[in-house]
Protein backbone atom coordinates (compact mmCIF):
# COMPACT_ATOMS: atom_id res chain seq x y z
CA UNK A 1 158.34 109.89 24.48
CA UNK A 2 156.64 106.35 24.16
CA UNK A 3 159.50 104.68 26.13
CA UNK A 4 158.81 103.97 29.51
CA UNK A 5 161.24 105.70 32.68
CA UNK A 6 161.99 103.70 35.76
CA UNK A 7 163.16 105.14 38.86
CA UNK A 8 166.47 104.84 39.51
CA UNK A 9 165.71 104.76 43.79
CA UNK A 10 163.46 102.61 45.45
CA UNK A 11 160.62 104.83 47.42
CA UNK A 12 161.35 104.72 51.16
CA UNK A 13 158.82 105.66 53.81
CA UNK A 14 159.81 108.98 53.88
CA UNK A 15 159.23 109.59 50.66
CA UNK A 16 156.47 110.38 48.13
CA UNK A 17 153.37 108.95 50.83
CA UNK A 18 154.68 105.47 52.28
CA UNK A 19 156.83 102.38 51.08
CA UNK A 20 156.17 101.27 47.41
CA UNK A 21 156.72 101.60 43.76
CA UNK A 22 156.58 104.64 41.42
CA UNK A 23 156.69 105.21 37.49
CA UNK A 24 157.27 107.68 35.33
CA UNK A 25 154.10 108.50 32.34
CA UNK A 26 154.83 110.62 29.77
CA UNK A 27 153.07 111.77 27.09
CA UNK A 28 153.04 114.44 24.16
CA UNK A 29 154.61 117.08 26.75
CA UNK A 30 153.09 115.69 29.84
CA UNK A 31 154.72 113.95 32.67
CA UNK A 32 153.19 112.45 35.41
CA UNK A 33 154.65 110.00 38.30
CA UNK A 34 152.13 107.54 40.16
CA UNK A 35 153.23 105.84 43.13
CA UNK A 36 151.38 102.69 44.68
CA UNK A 37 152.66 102.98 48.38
CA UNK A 38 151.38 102.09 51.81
CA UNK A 39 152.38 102.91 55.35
CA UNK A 40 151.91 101.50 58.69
CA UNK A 41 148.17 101.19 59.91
CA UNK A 42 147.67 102.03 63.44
CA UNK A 43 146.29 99.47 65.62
CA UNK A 44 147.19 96.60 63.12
CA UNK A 45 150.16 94.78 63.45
CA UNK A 46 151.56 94.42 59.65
CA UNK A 47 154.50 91.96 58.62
CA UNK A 48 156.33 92.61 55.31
CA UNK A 49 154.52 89.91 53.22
CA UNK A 50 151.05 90.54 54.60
CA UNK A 51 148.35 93.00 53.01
CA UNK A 52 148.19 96.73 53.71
CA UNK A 53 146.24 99.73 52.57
CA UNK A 54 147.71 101.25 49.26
CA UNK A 55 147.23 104.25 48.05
CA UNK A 56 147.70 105.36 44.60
CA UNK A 57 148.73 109.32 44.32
CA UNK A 58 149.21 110.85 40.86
CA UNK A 59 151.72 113.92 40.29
CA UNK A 60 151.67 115.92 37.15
CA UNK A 61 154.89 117.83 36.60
CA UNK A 62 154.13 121.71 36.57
CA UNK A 63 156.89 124.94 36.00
CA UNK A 64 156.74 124.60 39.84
CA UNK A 65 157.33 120.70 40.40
CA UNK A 66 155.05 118.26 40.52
CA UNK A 67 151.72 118.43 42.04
CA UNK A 68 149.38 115.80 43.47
CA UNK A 69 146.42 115.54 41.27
CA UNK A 70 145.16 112.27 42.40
CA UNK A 71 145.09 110.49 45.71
CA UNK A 72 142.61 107.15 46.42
CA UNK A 73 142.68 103.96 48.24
CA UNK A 74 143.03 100.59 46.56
CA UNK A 75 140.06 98.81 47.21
CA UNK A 76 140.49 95.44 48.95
CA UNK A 77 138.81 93.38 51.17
CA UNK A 78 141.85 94.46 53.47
CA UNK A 79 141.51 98.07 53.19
CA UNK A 80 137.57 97.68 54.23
CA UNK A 81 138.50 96.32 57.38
CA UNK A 82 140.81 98.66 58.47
CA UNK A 83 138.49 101.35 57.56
CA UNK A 84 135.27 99.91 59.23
CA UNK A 85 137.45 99.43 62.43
CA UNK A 86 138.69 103.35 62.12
CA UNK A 87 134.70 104.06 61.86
CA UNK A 88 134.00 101.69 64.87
CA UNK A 89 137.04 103.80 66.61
CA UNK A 90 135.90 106.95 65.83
CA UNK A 91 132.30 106.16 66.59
CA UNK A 92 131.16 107.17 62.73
CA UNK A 93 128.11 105.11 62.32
CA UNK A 94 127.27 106.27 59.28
CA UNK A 95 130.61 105.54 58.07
CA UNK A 96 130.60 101.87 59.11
CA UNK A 97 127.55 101.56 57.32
CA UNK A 98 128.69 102.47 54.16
CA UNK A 99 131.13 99.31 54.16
CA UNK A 100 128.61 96.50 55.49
CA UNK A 101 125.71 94.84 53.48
CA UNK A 102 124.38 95.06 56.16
CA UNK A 103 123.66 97.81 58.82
CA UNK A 104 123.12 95.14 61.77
CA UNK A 105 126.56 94.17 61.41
CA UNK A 106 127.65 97.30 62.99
CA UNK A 107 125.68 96.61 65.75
CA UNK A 108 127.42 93.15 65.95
CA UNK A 109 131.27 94.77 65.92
CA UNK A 110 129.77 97.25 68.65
CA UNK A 111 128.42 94.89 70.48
CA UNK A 112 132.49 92.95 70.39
CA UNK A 113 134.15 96.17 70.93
CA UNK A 114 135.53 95.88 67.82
CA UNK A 115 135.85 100.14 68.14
CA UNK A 116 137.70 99.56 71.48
CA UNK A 117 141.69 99.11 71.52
CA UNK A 118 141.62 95.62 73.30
CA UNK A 119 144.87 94.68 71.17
CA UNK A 120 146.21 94.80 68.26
CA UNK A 121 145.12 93.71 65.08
CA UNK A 122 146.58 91.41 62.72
CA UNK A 123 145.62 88.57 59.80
CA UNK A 124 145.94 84.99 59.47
CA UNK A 125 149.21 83.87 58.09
CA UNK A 126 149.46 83.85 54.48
CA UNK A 127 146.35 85.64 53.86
CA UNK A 128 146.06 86.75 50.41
CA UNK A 129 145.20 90.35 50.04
CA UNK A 130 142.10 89.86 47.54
CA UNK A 131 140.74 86.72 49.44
CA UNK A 132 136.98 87.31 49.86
CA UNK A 133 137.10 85.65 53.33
CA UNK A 134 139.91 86.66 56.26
CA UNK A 135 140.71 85.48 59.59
CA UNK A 136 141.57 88.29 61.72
CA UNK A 137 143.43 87.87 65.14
CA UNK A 138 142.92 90.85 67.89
CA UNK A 139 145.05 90.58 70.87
CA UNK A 140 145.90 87.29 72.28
CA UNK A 141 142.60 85.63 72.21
CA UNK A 142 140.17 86.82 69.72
CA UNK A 143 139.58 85.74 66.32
CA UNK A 144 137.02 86.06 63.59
CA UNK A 145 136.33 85.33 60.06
CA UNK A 146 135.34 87.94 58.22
CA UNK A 147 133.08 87.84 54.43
CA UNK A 148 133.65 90.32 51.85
CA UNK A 149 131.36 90.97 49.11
CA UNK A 150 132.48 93.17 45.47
CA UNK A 151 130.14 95.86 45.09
CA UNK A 152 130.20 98.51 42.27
CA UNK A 153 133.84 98.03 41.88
CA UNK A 154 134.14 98.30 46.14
CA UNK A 155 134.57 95.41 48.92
CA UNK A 156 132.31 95.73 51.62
CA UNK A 157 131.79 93.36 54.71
CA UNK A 158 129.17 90.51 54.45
CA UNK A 159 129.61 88.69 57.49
CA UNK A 160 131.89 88.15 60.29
CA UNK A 161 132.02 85.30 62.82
CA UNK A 162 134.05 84.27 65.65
CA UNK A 163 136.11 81.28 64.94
CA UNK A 164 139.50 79.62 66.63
CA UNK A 165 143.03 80.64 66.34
CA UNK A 166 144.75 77.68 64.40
CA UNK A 167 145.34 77.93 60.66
CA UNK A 168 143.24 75.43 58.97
């Protein structure tokens, strides 16, 4: 009916696509359940509190059970990262090109090894997950702000710079 369900568990990793939340929609005779979850990004070293790479999946419930009808990424400035370094890793140009403003910035993150596991990746304390500028750490040593633009409802990298390791 028009009342809203809540789920009664909480959504462990093991569960419907990664840590998160889930609700219940219904409508007329409808019922659908869309979870916001995210799970551990490889090569990026994630605390509780920091941002991560949700996905929204939508199931509508069939005679047979539910069935995943819809499956995306959130876009954030966070989730562009991680997928420009999975391009870099993979060695999908074209890919990596698709979330810069500019195409010479690939060349740049090339040119850093920024495809290459030379440690692990992780933010700035207290980043905020929509922040249009991020200070990422890799390894021990390296650090670099990074821009983010909006485009056509997407985040895509600006600029990137390397820069020290204290918290300003």
């Amino acid at each position: 009916r028009d009342e809203e369900w809540n789920l009664v568990q909480t959504l462990g990793a093991d569960s419907l696509g990664g840590t998160g939340t889930a609700q219940f929609s219904a409508r007329d005779t409808a019922l659908d359940l869309i979870t916001q979850t995210y799970e551990p990004t490889r090569g990026f070293n994630e605390c509780a509190t920091c941002p991560h790479v949700y996905r929204i999946r939508q199931f509508h419930w069939r005679s047979d059970g539910f069935v995943r009808v819809d499956d995306r990424v959130v876009p954030s400035p966070y989730a562009t990262f991680v997928s420009f370094i999975a391009a870099l890793s993979a060695d999908d140009r074209e890919t990596a090109a698709r979330l810069v403003t500019d195409p010479e910035l690939v060349d740049r993150a090339r040119k850093l090894d920024w495809g290459k596991p030379l440690g692990t990746w992780r933010l700035a304390p207290e980043t905020d997950e929509s922040a249009g500028q991020m200070v990422f750490f890799r390894g021990r040593e390296e650090a670099y702000r990074v821009q983010f633009a909006n485009q056509d409802e997407a985040w895509v990298i600006s600029g990137f710079d390397p820069t020290g390791r204290s918290i300003e």
